[in-house]
PDB file of N, CA and C in Angstrom:
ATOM      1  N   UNK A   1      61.683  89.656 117.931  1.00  0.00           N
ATOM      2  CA  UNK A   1      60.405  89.111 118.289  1.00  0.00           C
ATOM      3  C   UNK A   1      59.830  89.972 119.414  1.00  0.00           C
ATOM      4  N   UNK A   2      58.396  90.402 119.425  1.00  0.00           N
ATOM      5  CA  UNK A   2      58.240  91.658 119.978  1.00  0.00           C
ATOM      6  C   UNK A   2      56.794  90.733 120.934  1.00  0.00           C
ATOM      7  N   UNK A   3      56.625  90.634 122.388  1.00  0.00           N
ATOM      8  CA  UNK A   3      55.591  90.331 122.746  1.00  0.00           C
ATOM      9  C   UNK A   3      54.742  91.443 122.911  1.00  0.00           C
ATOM     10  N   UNK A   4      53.514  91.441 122.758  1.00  0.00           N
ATOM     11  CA  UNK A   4      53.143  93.037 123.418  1.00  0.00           C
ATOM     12  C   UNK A   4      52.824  92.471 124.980  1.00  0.00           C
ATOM     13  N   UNK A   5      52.238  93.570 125.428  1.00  0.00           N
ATOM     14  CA  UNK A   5      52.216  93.770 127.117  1.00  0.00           C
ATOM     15  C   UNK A   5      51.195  92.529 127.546  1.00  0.00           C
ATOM     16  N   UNK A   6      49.989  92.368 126.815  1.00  0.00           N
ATOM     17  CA  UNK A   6      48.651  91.839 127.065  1.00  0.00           C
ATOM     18  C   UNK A   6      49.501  90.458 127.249  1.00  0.00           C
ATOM     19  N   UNK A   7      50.246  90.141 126.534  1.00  0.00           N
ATOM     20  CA  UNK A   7      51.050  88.560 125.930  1.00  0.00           C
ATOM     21  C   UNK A   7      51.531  88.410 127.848  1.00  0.00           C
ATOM     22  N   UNK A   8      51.737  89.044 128.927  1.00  0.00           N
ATOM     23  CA  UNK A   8      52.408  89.754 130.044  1.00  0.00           C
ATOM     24  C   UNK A   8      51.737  88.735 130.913  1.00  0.00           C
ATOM     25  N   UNK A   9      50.167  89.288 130.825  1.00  0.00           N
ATOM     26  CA  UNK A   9      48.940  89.156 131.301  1.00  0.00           C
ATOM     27  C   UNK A   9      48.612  87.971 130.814  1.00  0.00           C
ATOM     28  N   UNK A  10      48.579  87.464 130.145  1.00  0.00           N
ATOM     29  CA  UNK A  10      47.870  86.277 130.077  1.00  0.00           C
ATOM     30  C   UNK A  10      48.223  84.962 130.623  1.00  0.00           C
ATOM     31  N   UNK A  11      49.778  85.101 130.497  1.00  0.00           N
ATOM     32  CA  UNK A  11      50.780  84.495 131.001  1.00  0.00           C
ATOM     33  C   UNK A  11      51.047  84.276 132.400  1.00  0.00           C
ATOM     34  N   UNK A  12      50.432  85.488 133.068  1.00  0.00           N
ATOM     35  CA  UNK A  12      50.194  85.462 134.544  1.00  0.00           C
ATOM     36  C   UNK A  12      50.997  86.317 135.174  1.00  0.00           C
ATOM     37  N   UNK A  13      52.665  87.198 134.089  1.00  0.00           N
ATOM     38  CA  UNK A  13      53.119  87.470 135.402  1.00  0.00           C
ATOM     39  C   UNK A  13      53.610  88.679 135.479  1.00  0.00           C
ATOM     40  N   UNK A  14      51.874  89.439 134.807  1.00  0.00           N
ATOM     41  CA  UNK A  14      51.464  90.897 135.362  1.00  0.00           C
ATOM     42  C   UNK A  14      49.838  90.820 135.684  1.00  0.00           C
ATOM     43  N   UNK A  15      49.487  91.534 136.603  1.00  0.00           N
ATOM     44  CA  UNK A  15      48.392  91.719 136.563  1.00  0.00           C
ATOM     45  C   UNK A  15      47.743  93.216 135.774  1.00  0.00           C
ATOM     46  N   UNK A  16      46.140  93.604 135.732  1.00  0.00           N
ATOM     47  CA  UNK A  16      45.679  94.744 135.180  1.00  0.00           C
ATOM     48  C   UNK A  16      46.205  95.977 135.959  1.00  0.00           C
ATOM     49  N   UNK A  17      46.322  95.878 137.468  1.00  0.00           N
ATOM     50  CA  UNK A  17      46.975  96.688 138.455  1.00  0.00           C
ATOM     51  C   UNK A  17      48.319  97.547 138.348  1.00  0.00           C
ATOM     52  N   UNK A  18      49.242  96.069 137.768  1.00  0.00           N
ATOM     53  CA  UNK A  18      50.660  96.543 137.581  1.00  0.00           C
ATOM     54  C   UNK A  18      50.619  97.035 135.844  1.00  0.00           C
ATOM     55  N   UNK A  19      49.885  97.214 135.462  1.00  0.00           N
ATOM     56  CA  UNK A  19      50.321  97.971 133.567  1.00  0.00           C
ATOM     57  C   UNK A  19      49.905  98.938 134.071  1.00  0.00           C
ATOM     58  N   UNK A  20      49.148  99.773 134.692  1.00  0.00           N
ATOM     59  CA  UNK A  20      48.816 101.099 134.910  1.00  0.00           C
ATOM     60  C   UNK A  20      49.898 101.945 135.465  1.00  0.00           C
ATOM     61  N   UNK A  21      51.241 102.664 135.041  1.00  0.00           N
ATOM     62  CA  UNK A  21      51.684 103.630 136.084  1.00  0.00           C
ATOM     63  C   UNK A  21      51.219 104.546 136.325  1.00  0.00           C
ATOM     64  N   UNK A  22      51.587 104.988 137.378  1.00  0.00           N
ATOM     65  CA  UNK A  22      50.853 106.541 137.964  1.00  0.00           C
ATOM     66  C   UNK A  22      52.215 107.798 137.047  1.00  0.00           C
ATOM     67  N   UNK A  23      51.266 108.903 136.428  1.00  0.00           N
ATOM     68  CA  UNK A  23      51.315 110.080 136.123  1.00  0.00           C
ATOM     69  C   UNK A  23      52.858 110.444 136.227  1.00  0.00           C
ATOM     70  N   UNK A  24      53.616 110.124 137.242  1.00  0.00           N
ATOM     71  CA  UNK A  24      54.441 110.437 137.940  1.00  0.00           C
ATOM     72  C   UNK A  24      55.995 110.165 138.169  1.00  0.00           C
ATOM     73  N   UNK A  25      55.918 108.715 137.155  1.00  0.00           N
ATOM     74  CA  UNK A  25      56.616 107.685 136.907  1.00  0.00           C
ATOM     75  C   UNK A  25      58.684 107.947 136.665  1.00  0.00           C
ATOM     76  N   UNK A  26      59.544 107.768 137.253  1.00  0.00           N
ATOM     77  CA  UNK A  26      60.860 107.886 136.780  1.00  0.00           C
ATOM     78  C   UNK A  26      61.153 108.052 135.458  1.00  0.00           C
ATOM     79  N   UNK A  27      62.175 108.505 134.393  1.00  0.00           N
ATOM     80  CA  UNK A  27      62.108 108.429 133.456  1.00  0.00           C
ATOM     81  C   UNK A  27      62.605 107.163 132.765  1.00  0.00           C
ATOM     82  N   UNK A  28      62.870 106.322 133.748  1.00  0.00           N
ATOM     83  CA  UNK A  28      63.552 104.719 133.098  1.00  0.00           C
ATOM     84  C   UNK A  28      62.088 103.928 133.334  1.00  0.00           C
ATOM     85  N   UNK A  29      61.390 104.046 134.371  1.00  0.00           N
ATOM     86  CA  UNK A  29      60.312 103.393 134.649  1.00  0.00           C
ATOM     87  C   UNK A  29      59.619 103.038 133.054  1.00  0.00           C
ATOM     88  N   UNK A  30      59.761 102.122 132.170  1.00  0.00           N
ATOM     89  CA  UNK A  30      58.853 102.273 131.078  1.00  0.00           C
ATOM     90  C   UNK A  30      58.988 100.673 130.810  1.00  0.00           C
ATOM     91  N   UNK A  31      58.618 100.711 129.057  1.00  0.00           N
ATOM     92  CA  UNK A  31      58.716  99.266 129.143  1.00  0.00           C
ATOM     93  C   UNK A  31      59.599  99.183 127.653  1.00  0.00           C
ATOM     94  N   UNK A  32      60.434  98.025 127.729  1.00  0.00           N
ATOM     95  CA  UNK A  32      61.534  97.564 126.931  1.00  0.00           C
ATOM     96  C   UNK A  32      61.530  96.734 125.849  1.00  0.00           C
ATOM     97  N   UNK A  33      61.705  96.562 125.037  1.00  0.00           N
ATOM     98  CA  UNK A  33      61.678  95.087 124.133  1.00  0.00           C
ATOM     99  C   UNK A  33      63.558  95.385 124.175  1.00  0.00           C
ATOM    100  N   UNK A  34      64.032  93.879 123.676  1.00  0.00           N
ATOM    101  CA  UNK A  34      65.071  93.571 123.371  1.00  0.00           C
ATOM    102  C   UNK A  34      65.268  93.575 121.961  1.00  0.00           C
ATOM    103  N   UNK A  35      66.344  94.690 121.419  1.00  0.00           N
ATOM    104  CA  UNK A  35      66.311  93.946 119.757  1.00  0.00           C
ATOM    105  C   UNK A  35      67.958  93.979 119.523  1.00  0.00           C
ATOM    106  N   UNK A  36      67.872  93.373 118.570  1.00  0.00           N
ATOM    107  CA  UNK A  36      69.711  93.017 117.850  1.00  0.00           C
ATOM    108  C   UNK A  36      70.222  91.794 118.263  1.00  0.00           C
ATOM    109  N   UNK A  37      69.360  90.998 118.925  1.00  0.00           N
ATOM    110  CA  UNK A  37      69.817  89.430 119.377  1.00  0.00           C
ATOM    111  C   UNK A  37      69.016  88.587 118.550  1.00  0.00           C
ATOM    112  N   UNK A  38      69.328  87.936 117.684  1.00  0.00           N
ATOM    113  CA  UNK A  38      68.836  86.924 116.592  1.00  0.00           C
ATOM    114  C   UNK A  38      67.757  85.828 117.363  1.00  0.00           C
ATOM    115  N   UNK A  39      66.643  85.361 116.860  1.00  0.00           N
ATOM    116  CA  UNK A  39      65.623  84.462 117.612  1.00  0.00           C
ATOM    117  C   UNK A  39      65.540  84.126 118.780  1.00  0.00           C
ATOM    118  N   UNK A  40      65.736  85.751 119.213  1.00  0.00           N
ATOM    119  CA  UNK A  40      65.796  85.650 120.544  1.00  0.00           C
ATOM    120  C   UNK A  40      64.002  86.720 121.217  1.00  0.00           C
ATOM    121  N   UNK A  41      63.532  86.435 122.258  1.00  0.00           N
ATOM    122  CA  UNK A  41      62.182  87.474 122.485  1.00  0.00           C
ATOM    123  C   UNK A  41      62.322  87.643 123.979  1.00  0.00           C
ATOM    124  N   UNK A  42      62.561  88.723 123.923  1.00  0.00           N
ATOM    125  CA  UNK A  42      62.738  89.285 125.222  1.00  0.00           C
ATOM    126  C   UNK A  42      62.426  91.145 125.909  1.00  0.00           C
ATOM    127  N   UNK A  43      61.221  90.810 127.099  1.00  0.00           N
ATOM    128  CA  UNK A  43      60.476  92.091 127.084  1.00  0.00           C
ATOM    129  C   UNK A  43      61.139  92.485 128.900  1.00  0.00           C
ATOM    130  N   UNK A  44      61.435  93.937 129.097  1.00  0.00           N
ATOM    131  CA  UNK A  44      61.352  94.342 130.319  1.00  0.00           C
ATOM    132  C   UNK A  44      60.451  95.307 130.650  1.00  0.00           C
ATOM    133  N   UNK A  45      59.917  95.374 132.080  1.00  0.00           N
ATOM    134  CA  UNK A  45      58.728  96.279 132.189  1.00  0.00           C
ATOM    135  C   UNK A  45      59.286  97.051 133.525  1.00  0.00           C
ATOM    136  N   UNK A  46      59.578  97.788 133.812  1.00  0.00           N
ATOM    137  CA  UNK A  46      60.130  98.618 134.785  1.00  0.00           C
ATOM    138  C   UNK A  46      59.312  99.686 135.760  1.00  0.00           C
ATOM    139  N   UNK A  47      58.836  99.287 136.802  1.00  0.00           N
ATOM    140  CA  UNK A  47      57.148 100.112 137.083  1.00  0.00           C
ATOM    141  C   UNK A  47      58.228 101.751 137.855  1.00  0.00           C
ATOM    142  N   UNK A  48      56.969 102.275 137.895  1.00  0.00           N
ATOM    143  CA  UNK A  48      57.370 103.035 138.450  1.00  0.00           C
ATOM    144  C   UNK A  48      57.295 103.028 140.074  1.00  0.00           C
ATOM    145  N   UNK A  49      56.736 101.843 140.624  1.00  0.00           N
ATOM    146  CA  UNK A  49      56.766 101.934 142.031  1.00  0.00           C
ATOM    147  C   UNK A  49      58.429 100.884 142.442  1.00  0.00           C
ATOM    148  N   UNK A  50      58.901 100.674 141.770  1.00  0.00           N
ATOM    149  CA  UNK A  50      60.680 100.150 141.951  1.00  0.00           C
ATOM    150  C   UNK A  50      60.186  98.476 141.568  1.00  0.00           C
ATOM    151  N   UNK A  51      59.196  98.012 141.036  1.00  0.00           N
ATOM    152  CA  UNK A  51      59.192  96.605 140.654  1.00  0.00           C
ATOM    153  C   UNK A  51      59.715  96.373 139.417  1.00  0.00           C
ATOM    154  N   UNK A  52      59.983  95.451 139.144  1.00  0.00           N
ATOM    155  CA  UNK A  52      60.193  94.836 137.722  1.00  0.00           C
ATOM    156  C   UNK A  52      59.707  93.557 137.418  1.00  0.00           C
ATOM    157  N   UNK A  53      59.661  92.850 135.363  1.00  0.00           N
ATOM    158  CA  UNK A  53      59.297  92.111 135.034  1.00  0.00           C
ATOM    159  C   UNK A  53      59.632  91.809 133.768  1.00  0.00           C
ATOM    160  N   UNK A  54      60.396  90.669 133.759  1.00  0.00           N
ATOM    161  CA  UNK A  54      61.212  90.416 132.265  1.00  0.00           C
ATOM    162  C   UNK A  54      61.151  88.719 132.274  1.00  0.00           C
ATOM    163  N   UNK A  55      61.121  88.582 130.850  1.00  0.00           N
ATOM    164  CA  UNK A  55      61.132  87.307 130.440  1.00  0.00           C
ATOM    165  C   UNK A  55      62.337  87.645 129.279  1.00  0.00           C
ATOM    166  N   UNK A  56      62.382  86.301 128.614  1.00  0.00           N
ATOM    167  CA  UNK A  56      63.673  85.807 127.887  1.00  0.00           C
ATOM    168  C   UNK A  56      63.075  84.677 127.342  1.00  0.00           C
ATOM    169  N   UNK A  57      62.529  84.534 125.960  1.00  0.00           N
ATOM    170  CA  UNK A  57      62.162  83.772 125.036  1.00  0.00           C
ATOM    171  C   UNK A  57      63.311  83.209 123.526  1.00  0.00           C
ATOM    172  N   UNK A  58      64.419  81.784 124.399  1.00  0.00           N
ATOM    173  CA  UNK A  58      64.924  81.387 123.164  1.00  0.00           C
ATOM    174  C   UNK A  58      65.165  80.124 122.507  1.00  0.00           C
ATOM    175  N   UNK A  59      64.279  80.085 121.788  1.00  0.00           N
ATOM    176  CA  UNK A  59      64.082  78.438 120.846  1.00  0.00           C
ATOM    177  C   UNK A  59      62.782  78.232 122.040  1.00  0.00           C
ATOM    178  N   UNK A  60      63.230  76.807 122.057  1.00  0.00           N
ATOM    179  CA  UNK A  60      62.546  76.253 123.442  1.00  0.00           C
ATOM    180  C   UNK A  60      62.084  76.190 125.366  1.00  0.00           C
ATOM    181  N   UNK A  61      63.411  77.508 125.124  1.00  0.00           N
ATOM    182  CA  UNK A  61      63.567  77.938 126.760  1.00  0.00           C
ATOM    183  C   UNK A  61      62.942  79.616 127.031  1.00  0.00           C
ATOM    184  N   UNK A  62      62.286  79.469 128.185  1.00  0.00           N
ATOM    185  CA  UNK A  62      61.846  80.297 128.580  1.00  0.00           C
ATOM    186  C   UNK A  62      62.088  80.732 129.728  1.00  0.00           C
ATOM    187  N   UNK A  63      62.573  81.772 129.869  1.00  0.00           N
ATOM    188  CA  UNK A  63      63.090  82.237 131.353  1.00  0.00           C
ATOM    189  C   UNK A  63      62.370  83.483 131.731  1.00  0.00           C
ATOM    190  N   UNK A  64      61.614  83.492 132.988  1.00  0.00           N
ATOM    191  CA  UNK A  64      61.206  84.550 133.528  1.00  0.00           C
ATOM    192  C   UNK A  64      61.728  85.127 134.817  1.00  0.00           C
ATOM    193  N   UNK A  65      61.505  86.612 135.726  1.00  0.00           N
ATOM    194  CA  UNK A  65      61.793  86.972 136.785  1.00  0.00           C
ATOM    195  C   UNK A  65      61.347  88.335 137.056  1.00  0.00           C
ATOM    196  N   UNK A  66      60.951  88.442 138.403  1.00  0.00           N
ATOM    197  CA  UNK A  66      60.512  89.746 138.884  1.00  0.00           C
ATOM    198  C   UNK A  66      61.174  90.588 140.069  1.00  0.00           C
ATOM    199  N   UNK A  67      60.896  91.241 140.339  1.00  0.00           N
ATOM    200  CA  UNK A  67      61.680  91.657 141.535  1.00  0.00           C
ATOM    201  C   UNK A  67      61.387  93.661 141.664  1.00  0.00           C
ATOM    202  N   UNK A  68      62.894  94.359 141.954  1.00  0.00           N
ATOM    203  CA  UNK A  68      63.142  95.374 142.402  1.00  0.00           C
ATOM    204  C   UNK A  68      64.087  95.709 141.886  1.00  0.00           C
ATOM    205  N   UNK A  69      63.664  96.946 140.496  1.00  0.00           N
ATOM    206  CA  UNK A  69      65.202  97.751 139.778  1.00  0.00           C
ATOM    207  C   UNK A  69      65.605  98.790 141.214  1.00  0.00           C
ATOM    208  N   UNK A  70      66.400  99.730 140.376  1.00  0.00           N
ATOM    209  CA  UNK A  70      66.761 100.320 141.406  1.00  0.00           C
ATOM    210  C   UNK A  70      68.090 101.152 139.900  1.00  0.00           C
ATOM    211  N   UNK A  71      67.690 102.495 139.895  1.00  0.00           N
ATOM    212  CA  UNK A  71      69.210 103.035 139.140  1.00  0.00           C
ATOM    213  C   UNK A  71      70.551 102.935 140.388  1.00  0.00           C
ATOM    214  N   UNK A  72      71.693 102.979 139.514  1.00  0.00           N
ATOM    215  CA  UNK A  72      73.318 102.577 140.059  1.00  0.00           C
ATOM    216  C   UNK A  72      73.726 103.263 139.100  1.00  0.00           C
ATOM    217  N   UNK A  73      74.248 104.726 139.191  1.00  0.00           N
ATOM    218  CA  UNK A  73      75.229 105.356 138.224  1.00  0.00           C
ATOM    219  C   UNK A  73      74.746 105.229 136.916  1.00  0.00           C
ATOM    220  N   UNK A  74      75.074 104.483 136.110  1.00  0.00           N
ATOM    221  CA  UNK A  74      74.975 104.934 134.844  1.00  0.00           C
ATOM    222  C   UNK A  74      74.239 103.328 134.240  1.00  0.00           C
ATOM    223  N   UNK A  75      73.508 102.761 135.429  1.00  0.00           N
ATOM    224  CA  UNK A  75      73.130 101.520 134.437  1.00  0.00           C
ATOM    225  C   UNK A  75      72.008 101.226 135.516  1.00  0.00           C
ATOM    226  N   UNK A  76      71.043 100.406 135.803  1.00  0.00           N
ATOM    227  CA  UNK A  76      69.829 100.111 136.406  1.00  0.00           C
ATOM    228  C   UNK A  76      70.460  98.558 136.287  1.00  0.00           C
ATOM    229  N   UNK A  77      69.735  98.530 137.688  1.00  0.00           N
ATOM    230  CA  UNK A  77      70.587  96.908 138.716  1.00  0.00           C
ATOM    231  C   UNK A  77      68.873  96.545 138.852  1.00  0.00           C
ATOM    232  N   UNK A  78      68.848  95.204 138.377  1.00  0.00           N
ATOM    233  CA  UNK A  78      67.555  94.338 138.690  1.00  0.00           C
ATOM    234  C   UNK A  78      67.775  93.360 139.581  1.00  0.00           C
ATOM    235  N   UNK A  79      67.353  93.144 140.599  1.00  0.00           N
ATOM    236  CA  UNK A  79      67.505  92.040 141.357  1.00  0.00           C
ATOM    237  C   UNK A  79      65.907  91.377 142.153  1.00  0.00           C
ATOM    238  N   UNK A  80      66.021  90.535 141.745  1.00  0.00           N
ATOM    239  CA  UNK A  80      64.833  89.245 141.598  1.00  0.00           C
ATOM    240  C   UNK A  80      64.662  88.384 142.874  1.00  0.00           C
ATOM    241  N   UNK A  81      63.276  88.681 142.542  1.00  0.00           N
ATOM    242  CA  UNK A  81      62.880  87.602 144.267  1.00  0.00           C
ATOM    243  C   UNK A  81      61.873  86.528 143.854  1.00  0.00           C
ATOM    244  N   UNK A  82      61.754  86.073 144.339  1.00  0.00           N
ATOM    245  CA  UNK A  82      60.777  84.419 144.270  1.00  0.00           C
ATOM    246  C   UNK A  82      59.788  84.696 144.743  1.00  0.00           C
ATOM    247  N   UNK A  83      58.494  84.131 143.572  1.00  0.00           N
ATOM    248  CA  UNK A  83      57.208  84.962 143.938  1.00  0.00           C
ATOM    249  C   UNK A  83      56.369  83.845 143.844  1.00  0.00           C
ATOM    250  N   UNK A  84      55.049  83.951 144.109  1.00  0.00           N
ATOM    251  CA  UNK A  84      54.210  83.286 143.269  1.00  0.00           C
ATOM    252  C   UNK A  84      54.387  82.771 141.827  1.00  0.00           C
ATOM    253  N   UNK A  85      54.342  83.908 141.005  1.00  0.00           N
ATOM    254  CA  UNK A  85      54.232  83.298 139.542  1.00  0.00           C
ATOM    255  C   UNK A  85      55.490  83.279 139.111  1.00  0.00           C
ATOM    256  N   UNK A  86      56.823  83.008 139.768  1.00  0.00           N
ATOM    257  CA  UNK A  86      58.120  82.769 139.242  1.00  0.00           C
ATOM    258  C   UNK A  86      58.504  82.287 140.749  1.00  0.00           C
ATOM    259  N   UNK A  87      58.912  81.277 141.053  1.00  0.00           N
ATOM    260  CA  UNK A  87      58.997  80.472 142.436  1.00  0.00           C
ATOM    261  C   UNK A  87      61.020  80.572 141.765  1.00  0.00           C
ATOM    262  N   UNK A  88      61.107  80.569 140.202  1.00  0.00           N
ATOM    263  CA  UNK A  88      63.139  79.787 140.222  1.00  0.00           C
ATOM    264  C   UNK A  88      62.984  81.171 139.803  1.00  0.00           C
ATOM    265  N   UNK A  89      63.048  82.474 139.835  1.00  0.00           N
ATOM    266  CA  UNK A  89      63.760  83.687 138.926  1.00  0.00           C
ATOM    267  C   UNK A  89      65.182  83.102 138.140  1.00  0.00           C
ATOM    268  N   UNK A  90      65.438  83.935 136.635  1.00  0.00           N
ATOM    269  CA  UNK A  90      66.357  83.034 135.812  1.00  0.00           C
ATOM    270  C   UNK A  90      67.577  84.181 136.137  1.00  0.00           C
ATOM    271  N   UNK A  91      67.592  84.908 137.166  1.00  0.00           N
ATOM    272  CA  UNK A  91      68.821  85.462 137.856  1.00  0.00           C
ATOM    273  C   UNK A  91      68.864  85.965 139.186  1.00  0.00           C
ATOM    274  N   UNK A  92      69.867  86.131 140.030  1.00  0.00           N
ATOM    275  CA  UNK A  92      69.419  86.739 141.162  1.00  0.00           C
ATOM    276  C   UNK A  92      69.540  88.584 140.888  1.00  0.00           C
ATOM    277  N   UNK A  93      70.415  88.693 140.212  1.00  0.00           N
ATOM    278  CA  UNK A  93      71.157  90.328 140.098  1.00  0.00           C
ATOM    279  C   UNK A  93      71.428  90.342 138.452  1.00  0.00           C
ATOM    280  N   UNK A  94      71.014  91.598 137.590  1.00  0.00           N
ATOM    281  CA  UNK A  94      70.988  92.181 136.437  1.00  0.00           C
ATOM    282  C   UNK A  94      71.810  93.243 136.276  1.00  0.00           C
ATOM    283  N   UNK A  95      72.494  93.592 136.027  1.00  0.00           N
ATOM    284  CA  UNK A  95      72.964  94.646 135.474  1.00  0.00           C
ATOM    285  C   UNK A  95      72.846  95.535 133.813  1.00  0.00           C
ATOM    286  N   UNK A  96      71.829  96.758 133.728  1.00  0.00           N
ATOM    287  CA  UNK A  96      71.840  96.704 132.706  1.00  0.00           C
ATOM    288  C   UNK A  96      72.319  98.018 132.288  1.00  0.00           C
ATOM    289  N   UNK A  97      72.981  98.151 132.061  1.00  0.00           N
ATOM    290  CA  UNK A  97      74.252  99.752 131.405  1.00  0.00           C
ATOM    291  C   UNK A  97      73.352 100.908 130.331  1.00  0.00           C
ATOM    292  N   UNK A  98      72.900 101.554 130.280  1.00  0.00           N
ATOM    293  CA  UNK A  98      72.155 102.635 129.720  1.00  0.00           C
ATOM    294  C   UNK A  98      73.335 103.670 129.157  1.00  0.00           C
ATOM    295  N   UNK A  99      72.802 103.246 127.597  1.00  0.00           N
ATOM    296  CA  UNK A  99      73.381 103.780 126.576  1.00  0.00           C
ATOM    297  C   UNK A  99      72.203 104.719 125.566  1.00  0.00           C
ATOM    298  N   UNK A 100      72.617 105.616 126.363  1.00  0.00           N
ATOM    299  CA  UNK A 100      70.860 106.724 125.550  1.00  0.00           C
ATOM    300  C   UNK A 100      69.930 106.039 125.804  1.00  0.00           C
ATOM    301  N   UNK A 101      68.920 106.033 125.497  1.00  0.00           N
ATOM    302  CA  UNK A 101      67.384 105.397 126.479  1.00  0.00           C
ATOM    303  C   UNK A 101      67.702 104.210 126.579  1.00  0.00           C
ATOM    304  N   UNK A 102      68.414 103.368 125.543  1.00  0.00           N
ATOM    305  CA  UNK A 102      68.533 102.011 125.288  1.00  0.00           C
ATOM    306  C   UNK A 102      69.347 101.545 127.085  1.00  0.00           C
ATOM    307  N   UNK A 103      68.654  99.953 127.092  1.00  0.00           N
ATOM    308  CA  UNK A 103      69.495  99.040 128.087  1.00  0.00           C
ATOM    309  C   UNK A 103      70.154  98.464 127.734  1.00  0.00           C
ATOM    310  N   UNK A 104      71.683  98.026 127.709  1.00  0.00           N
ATOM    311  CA  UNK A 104      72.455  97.336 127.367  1.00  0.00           C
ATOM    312  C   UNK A 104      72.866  96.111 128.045  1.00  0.00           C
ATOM    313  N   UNK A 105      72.329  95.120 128.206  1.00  0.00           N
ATOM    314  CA  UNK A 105      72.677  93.549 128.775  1.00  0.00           C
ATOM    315  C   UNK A 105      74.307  93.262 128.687  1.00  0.00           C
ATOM    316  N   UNK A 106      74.887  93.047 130.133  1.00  0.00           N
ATOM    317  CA  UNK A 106      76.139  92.763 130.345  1.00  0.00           C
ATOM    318  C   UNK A 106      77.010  92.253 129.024  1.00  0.00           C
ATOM    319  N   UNK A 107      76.704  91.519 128.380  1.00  0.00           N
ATOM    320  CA  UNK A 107      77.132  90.579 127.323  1.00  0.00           C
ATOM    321  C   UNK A 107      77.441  91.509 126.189  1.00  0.00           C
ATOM    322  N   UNK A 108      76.478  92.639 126.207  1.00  0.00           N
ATOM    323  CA  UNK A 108      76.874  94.165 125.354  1.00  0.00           C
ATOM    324  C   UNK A 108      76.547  93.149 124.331  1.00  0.00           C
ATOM    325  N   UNK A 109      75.812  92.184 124.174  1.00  0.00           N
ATOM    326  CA  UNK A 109      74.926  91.741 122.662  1.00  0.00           C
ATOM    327  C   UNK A 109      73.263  92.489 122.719  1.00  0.00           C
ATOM    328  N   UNK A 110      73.103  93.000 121.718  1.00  0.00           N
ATOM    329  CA  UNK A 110      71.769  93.786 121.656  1.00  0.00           C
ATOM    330  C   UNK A 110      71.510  94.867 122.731  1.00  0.00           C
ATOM    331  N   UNK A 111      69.831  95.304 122.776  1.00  0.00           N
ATOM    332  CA  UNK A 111      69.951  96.439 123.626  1.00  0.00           C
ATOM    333  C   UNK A 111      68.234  96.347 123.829  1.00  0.00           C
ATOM    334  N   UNK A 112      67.728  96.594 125.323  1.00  0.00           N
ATOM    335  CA  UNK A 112      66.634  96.637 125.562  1.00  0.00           C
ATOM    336  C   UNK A 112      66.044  98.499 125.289  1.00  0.00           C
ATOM    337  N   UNK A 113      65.482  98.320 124.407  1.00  0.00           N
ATOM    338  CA  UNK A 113      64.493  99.773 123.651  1.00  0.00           C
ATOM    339  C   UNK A 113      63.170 100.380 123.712  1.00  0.00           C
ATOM    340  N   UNK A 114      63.024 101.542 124.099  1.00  0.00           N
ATOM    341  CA  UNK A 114      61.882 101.371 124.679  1.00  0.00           C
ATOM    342  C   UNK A 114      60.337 100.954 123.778  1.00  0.00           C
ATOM    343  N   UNK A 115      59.600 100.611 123.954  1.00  0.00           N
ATOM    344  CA  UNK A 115      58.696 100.247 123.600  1.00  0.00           C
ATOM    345  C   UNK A 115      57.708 101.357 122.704  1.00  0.00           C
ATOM    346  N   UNK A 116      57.502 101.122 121.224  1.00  0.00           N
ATOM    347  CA  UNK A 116      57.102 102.428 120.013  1.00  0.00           C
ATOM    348  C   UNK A 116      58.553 102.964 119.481  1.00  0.00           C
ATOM    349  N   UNK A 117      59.570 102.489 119.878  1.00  0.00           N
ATOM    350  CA  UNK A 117      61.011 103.340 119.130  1.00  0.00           C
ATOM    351  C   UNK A 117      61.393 102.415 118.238  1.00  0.00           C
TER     352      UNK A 117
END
């Protein structure tokens, strides 16, 4: 299940500001869908100024969170702060293991891909 970005925005918890990166951007800085996890919808957006923004869409539950990636060796560490438009983040600390462009979620079920692959 694939949200696009706009789906982000409407929702509240990106603004027009944060989809724009600058020119300049890390090469992880991009944006993610999750696939290989069954009725499951789940998008990461990775800016290039060190923010982040991911939700987790399954059945009836919806989990969102924002914060500050940051690469760690061989995997990109998300860790989430309490904002305005996410006051509970649905983790404090992420770990996600990079296996060729793909993100790999601790659980090593599915893989966050970049977005057009």
């Amino acid at each position: 299940m694939r949200f696009p970005l706009p789906l982000l925005l409407l929702i509240g918890l990106a603004t027009p500001a944060m989809a724009a990166p600058p020119a300049a951007a890390p090469e992880q800085a991009r944006h993610y869908y999750l696939q290989g996890v069954m009725e499951t919808g789940s998008e990461l957006l990775l800016r290039p100024d060190g923010r982040f923004q991911w939700y987790l869409v399954v059945g009836a539950l919806d989990l969102f969170a924002e914060g500050r990636w940051r690469e760690e060796g061989d995997a990109i560490l998300l860790t989430a702060q309490k904002t305005a438009a996410v006051p509970e983040p649905a983790f404090d600390t992420l770990r996600l293991t990079r296996r060729e462009a793909d993100l790999v979620p601790p659980d090593g079920h599915g893989a966050y891909v970049l977005a057009g692959d």
